[in-house]
PDB file of N, CA and C in Angstrom:
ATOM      1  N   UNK A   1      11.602  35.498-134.956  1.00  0.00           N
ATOM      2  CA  UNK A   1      11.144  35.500-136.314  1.00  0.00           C
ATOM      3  C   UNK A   1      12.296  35.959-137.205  1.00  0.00           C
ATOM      4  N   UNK A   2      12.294  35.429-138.466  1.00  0.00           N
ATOM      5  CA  UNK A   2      13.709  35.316-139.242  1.00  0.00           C
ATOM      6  C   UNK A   2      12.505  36.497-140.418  1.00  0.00           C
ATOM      7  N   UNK A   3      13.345  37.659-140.798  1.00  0.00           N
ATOM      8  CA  UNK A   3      13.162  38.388-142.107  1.00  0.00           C
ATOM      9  C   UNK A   3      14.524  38.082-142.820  1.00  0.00           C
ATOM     10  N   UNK A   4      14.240  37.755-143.870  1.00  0.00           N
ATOM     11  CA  UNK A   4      14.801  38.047-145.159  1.00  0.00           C
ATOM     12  C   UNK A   4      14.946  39.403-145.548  1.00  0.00           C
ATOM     13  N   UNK A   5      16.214  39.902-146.466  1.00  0.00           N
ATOM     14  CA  UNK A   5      16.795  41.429-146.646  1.00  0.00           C
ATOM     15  C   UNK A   5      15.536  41.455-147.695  1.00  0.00           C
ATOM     16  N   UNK A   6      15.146  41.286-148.412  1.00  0.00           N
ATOM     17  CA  UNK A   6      14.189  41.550-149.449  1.00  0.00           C
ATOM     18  C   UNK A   6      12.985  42.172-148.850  1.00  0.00           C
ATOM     19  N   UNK A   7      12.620  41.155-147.573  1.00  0.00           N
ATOM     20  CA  UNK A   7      11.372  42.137-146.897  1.00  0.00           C
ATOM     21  C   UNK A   7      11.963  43.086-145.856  1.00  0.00           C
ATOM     22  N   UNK A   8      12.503  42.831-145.149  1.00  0.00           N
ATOM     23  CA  UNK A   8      13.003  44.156-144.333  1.00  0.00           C
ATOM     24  C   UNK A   8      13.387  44.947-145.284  1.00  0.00           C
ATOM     25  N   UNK A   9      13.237  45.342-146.244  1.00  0.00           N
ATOM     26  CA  UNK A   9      13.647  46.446-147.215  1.00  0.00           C
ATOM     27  C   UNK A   9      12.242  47.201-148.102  1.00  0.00           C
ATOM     28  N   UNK A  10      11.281  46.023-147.654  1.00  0.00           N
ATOM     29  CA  UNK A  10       9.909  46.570-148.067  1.00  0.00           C
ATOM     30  C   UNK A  10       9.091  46.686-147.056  1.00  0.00           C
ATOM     31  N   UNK A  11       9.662  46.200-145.799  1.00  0.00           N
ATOM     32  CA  UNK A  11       8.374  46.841-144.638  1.00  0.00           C
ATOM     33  C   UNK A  11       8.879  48.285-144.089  1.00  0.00           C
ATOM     34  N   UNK A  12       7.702  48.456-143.595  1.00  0.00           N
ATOM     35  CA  UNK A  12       7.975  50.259-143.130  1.00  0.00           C
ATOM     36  C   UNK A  12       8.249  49.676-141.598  1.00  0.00           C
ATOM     37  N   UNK A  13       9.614  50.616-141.513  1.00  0.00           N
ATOM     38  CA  UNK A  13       9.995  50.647-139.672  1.00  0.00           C
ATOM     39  C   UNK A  13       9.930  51.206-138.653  1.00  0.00           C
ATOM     40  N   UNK A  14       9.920  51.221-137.693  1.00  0.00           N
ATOM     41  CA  UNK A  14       9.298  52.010-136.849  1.00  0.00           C
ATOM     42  C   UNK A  14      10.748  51.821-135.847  1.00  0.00           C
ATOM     43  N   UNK A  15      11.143  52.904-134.670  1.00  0.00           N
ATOM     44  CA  UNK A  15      12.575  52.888-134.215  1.00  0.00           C
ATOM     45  C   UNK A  15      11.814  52.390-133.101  1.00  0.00           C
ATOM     46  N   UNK A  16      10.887  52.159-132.198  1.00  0.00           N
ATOM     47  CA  UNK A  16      10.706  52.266-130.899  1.00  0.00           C
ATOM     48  C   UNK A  16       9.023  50.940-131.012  1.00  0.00           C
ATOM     49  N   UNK A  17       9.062  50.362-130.013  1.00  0.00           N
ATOM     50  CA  UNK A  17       8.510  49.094-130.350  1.00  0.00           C
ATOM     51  C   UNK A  17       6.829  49.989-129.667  1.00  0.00           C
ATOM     52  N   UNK A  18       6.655  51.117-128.706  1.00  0.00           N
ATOM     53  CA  UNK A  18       5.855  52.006-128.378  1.00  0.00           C
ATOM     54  C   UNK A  18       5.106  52.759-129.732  1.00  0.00           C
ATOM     55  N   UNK A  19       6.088  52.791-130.414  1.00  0.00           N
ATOM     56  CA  UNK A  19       5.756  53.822-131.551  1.00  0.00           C
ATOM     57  C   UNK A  19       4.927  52.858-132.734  1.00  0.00           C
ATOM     58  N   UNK A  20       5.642  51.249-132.876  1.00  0.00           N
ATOM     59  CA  UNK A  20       4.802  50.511-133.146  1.00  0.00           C
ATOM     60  C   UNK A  20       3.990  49.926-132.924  1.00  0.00           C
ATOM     61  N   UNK A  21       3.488  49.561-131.610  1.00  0.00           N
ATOM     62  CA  UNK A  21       2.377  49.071-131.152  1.00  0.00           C
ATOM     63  C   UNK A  21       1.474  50.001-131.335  1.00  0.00           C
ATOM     64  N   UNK A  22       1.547  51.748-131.219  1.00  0.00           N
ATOM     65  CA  UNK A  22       0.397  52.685-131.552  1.00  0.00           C
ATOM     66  C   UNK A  22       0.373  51.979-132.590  1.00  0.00           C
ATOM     67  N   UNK A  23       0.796  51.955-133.879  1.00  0.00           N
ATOM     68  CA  UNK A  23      -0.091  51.787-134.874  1.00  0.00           C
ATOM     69  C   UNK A  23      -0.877  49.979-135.431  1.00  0.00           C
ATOM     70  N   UNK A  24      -0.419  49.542-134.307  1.00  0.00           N
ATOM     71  CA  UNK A  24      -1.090  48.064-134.293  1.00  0.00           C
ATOM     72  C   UNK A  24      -2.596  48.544-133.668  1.00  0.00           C
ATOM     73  N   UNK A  25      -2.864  49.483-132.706  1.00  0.00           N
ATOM     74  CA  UNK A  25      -3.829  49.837-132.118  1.00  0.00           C
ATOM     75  C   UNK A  25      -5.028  50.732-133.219  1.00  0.00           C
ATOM     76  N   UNK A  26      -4.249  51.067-133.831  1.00  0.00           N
ATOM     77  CA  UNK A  26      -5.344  51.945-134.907  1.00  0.00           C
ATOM     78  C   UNK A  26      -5.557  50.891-136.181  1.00  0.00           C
ATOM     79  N   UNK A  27      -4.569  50.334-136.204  1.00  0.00           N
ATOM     80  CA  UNK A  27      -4.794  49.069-137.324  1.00  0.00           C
ATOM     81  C   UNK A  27      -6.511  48.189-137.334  1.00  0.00           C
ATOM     82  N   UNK A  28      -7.282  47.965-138.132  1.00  0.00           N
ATOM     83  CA  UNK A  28      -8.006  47.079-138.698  1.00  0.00           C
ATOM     84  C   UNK A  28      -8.469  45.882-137.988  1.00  0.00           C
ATOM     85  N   UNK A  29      -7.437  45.173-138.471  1.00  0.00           N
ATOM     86  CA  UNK A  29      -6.674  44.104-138.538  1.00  0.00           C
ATOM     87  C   UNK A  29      -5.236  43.881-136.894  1.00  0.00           C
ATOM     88  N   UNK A  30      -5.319  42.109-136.444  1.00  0.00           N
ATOM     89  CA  UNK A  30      -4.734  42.020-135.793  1.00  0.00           C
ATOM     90  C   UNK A  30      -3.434  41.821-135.921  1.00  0.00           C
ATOM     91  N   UNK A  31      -2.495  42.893-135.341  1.00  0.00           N
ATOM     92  CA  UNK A  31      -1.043  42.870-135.408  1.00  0.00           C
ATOM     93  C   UNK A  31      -0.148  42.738-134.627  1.00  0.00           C
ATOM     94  N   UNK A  32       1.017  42.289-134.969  1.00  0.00           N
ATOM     95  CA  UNK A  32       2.165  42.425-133.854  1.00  0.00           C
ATOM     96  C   UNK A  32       3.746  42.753-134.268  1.00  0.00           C
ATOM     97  N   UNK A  33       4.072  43.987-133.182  1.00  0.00           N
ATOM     98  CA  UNK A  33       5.656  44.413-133.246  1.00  0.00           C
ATOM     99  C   UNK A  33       6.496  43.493-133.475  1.00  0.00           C
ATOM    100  N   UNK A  34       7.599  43.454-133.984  1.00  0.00           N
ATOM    101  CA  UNK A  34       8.999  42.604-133.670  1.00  0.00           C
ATOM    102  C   UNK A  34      10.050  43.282-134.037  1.00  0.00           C
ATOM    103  N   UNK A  35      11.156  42.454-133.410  1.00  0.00           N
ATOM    104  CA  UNK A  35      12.078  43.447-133.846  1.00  0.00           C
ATOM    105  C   UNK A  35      13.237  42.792-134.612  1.00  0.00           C
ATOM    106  N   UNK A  36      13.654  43.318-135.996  1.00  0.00           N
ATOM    107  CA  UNK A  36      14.112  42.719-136.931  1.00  0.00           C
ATOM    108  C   UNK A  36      15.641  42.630-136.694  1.00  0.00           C
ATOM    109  N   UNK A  37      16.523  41.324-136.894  1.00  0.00           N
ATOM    110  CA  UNK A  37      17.581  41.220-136.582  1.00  0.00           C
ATOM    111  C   UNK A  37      18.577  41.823-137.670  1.00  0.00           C
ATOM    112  N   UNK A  38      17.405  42.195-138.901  1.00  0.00           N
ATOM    113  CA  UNK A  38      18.641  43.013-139.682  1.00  0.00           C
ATOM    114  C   UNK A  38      18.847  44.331-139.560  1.00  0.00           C
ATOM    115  N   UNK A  39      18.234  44.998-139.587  1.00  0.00           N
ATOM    116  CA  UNK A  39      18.066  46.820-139.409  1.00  0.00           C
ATOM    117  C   UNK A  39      17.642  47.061-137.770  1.00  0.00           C
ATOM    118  N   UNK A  40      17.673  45.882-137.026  1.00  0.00           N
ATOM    119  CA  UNK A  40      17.130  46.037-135.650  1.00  0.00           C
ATOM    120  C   UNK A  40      16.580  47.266-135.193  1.00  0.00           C
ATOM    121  N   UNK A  41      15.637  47.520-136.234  1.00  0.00           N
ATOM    122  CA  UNK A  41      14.486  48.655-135.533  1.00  0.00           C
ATOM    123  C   UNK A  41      13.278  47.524-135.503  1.00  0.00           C
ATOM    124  N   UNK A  42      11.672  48.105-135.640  1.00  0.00           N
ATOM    125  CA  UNK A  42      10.773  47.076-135.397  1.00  0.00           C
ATOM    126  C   UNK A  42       9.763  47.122-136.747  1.00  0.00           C
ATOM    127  N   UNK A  43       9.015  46.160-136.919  1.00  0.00           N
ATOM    128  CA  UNK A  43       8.692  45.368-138.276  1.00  0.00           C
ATOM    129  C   UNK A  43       6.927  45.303-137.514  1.00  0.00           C
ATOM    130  N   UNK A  44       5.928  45.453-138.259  1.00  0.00           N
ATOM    131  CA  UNK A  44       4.575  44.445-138.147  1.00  0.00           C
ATOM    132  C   UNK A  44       4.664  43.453-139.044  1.00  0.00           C
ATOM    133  N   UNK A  45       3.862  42.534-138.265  1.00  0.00           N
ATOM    134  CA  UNK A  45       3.337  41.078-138.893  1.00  0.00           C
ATOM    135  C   UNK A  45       2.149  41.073-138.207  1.00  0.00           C
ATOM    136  N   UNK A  46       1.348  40.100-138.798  1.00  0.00           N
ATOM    137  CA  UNK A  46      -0.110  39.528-139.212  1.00  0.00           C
ATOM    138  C   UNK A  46       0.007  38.139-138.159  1.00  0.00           C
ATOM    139  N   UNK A  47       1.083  37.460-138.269  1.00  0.00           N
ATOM    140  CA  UNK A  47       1.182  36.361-137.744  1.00  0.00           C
ATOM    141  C   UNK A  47       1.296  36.805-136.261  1.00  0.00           C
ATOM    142  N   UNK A  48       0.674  35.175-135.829  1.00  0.00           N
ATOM    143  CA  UNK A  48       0.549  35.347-134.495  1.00  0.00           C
ATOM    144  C   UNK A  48       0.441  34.028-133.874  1.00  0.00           C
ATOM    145  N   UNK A  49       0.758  33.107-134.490  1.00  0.00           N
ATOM    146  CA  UNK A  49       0.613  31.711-134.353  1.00  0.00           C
ATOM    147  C   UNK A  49       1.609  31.210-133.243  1.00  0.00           C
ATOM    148  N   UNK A  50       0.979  31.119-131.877  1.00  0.00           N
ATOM    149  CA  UNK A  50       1.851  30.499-131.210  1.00  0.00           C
ATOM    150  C   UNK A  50       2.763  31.643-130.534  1.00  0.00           C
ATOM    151  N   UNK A  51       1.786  32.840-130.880  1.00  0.00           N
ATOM    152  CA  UNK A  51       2.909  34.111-130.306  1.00  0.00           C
ATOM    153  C   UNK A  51       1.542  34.710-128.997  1.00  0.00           C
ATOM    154  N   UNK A  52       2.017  35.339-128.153  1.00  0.00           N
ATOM    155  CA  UNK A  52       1.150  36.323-127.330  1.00  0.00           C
ATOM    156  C   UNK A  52       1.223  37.111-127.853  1.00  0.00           C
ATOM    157  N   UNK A  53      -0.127  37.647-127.630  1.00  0.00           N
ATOM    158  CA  UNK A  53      -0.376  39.204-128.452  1.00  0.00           C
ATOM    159  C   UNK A  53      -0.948  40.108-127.231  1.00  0.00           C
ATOM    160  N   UNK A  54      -0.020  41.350-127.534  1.00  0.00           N
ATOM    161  CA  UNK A  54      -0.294  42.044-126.239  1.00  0.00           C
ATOM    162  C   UNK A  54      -1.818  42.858-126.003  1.00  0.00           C
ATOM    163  N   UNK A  55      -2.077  42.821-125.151  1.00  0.00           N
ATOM    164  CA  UNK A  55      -3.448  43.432-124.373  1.00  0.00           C
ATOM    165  C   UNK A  55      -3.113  44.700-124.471  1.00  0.00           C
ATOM    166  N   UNK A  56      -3.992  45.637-124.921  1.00  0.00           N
ATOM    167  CA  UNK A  56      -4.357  47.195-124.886  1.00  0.00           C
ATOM    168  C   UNK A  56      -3.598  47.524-123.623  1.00  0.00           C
ATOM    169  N   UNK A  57      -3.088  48.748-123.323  1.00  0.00           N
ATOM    170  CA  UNK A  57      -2.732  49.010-122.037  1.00  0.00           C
ATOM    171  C   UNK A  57      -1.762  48.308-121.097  1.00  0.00           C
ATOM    172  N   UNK A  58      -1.009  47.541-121.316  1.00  0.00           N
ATOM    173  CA  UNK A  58      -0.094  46.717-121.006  1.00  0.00           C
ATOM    174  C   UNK A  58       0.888  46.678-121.156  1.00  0.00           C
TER     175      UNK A  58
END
């Protein structure tokens, strides 16, 4: 997945892809980690099209 500097500069990051998946787990809404090729820490997204989304506990 390609971010643009404009949004990697407005999403909140997380250093450890563990540290982001907790909060995909308390989230709402279905989410998923990635990890951004500009600040290469990790990013949520909404999208999931054509992506696996990981199973609880896994």
């Amino acid at each position: 997945m390609r971010t643009t500097l404009g949004i990697c500069e407005k999403k909140r990051r997380y250093r450890t892809e563990r540290e982001a998946l907790a909060v995909t787990l308390a989230a709402g809404v279905t989410l998923r980690p990635y990890r951004c090729e500009l600040c290469r820490q990790y990013h949520l997204t909404s999208r999931t099209k054509g992506k696996r989304i990981p199973r609880p506990g896994n």
